[in-house]
N, C-alpha and C. Protein backbone atom coordinates (compact mmCIF):
# COMPACT_ATOMS: atom_id res chain seq x y z
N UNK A 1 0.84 -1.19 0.00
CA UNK A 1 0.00 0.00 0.00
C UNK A 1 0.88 1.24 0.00
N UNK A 2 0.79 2.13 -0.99
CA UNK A 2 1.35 3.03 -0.94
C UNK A 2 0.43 4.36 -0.23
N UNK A 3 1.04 5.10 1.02
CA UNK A 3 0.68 6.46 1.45
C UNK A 3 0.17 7.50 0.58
N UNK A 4 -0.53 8.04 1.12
CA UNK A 4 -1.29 9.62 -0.16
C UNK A 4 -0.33 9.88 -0.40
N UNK A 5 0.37 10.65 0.73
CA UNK A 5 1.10 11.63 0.69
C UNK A 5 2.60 11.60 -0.42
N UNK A 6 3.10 9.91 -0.51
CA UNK A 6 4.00 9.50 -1.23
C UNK A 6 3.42 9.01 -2.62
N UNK A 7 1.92 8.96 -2.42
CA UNK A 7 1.39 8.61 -4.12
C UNK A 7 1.59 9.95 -4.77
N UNK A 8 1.17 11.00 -4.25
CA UNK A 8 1.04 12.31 -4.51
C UNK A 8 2.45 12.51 -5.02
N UNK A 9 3.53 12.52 -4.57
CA UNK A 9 4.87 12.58 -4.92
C UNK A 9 5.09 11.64 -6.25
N UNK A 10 4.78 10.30 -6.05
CA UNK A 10 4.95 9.29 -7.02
C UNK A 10 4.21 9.81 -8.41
N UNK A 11 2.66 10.34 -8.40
CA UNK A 11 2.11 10.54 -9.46
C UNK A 11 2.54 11.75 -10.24
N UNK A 12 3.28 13.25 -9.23
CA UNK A 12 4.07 13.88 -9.84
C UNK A 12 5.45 13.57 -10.87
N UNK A 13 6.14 12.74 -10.32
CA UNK A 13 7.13 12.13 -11.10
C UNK A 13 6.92 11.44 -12.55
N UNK A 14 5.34 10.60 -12.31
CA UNK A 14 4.98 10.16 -13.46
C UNK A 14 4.40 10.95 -14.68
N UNK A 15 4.06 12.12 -13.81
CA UNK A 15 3.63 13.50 -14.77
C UNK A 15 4.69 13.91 -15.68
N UNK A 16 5.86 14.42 -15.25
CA UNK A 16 7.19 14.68 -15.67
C UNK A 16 7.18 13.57 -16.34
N UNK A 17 7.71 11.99 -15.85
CA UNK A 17 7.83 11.30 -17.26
C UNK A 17 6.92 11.08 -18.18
N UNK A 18 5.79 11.40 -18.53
CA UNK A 18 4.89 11.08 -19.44
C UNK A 18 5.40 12.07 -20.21
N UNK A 19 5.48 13.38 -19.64
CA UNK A 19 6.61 14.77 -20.38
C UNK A 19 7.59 14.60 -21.25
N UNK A 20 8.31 13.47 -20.56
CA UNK A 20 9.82 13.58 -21.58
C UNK A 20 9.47 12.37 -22.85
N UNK A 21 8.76 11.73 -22.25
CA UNK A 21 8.40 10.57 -23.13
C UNK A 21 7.63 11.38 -24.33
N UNK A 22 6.62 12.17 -24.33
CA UNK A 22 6.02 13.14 -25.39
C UNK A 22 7.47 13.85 -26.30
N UNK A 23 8.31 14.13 -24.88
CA UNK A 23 8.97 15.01 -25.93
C UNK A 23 9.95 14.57 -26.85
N UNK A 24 10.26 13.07 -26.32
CA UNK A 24 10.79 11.83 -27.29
C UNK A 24 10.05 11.80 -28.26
N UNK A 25 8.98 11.91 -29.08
CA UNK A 25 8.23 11.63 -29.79
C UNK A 25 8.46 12.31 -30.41
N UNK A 26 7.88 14.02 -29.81
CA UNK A 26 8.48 15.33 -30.75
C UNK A 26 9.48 15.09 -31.70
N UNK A 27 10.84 14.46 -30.86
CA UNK A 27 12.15 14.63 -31.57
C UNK A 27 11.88 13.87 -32.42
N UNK A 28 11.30 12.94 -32.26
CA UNK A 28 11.43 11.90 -33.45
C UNK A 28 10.66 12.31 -34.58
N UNK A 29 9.44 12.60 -34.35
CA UNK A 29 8.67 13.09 -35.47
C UNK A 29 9.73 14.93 -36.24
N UNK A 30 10.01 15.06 -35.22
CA UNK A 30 11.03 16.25 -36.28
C UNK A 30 12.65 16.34 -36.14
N UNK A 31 12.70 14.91 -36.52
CA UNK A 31 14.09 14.52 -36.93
C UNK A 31 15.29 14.92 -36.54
N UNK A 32 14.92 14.99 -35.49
CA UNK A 32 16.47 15.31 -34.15
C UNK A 32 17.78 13.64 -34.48
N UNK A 33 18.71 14.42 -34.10
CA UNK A 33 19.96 13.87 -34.41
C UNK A 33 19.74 12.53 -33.21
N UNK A 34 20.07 11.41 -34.01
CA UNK A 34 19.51 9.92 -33.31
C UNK A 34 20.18 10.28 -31.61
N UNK A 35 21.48 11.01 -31.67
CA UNK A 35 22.06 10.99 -30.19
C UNK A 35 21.73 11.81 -29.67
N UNK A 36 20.43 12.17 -29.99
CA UNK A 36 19.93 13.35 -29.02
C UNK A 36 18.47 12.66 -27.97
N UNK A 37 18.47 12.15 -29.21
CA UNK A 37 17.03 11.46 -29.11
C UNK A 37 17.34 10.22 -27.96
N UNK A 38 18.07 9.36 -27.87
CA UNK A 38 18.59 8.33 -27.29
C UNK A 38 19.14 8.68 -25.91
N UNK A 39 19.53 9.92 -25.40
CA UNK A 39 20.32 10.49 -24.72
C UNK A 39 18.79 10.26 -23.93
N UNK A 40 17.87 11.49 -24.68
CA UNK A 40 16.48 11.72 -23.91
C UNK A 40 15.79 10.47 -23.54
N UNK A 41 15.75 9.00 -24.33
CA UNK A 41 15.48 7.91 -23.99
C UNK A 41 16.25 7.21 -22.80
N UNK A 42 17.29 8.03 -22.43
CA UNK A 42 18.01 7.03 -21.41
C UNK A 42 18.03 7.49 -20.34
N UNK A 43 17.29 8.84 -20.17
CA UNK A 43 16.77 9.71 -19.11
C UNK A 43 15.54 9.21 -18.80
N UNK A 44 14.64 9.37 -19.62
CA UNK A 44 13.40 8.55 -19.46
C UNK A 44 13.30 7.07 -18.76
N UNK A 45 14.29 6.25 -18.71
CA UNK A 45 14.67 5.05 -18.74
C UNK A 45 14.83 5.35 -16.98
N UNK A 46 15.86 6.23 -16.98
CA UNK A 46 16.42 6.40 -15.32
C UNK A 46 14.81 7.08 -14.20
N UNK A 47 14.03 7.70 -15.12
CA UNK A 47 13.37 8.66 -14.32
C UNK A 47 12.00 7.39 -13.97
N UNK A 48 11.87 6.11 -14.88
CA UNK A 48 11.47 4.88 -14.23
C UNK A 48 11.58 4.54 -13.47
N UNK A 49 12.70 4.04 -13.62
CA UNK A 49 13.71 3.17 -12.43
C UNK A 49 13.39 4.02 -11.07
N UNK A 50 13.41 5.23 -11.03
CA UNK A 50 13.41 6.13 -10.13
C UNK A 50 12.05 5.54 -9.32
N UNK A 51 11.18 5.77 -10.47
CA UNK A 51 9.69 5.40 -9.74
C UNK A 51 9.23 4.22 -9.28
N UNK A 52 9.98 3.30 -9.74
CA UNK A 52 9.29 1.91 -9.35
C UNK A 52 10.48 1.89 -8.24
N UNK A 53 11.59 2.24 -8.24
CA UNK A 53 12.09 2.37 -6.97
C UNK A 53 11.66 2.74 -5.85
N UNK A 54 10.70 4.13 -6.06
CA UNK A 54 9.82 4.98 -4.73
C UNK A 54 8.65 4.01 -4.63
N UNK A 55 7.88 3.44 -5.59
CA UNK A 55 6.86 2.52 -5.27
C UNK A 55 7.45 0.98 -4.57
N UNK A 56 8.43 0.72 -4.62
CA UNK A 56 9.21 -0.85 -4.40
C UNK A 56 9.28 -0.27 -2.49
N UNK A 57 9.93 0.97 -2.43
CA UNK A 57 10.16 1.45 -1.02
C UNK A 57 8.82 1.57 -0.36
N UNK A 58 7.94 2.19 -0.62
CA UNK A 58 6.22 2.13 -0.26
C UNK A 58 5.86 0.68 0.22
N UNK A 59 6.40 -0.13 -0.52
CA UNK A 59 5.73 -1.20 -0.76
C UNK A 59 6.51 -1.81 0.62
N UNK A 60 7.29 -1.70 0.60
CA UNK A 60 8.54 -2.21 1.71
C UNK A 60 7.98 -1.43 3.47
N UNK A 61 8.17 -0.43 3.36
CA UNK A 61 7.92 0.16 4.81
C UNK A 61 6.30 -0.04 4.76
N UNK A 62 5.08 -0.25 4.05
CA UNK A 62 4.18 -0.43 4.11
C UNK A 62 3.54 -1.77 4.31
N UNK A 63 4.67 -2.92 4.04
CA UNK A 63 4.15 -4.01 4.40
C UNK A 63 4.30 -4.86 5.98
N UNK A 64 3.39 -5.10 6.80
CA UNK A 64 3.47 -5.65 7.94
C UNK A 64 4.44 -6.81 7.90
N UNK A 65 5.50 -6.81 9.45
CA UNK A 65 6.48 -7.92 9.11
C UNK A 65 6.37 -8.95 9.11
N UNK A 66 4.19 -9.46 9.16
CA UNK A 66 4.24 -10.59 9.42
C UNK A 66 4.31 -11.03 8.35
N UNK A 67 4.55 -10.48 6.79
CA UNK A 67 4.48 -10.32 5.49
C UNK A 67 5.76 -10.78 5.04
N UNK A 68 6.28 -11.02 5.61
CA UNK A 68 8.04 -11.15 5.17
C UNK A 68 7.84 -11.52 4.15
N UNK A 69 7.21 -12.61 3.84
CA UNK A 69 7.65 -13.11 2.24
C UNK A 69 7.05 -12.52 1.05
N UNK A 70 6.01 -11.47 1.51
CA UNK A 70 5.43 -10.81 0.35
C UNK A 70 6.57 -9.73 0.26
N UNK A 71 7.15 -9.00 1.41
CA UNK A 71 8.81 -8.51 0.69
C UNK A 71 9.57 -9.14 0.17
N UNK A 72 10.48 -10.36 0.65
CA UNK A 72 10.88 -11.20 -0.21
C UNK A 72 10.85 -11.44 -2.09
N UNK A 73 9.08 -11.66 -1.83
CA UNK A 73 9.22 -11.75 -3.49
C UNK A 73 9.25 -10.02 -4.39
N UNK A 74 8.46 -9.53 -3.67
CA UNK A 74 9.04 -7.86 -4.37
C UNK A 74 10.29 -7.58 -4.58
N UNK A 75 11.27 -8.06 -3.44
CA UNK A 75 12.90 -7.37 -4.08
C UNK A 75 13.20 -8.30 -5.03
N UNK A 76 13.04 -9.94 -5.02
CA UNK A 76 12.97 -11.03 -6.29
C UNK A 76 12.70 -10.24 -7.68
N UNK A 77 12.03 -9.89 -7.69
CA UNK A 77 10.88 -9.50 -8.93
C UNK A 77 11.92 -8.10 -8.95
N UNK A 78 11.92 -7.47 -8.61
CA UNK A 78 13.10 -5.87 -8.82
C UNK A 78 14.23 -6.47 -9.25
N UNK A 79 15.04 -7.17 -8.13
CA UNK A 79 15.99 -7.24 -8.53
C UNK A 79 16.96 -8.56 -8.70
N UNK A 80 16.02 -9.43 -9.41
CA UNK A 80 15.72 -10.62 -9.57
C UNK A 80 16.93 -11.78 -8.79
N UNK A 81 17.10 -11.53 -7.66
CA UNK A 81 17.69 -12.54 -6.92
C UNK A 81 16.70 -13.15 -6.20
């Protein structure tokens, strides 16, 4: 379960990336230099990671410890050990 107060944070972030992801498109549709474009894709890429990181942490301090293994398989699934 993720907190308001940290969804509120989380859904801002996803605002911004839906942003850069549009503006990936832009470039592409008006023919920006491939390493410009790729640069902006690998930002986009990080500003993910970012978020499912803040949702993976939610998920973590939000789960009761009698839950252990429902943490367990969340860091599995992230970070597949």
């Amino acid at each position: 379960m993720i907190q308001p107060a940290e969804a509120k944070k989380i859904d801002a972030r996803m605002n911004r990336l839906i942003g850069q992801i549009e503006g990936v498109r832009r470039m592409i549709h008006s023919n920006r230099p491939a390493d410009e474009v790729v640069q902006q894709i690998l930002a986009s890429r990080q500003a993910l990671s970012k978020i499912g990181m803040a949702v993976l942490k939610e998920g973590i301090l939000n789960t009761p410890a009698s839950q252990k293994n429902k943490i367990a398989r969340m860091i599995e699934k992230v970070f597949g050990v």
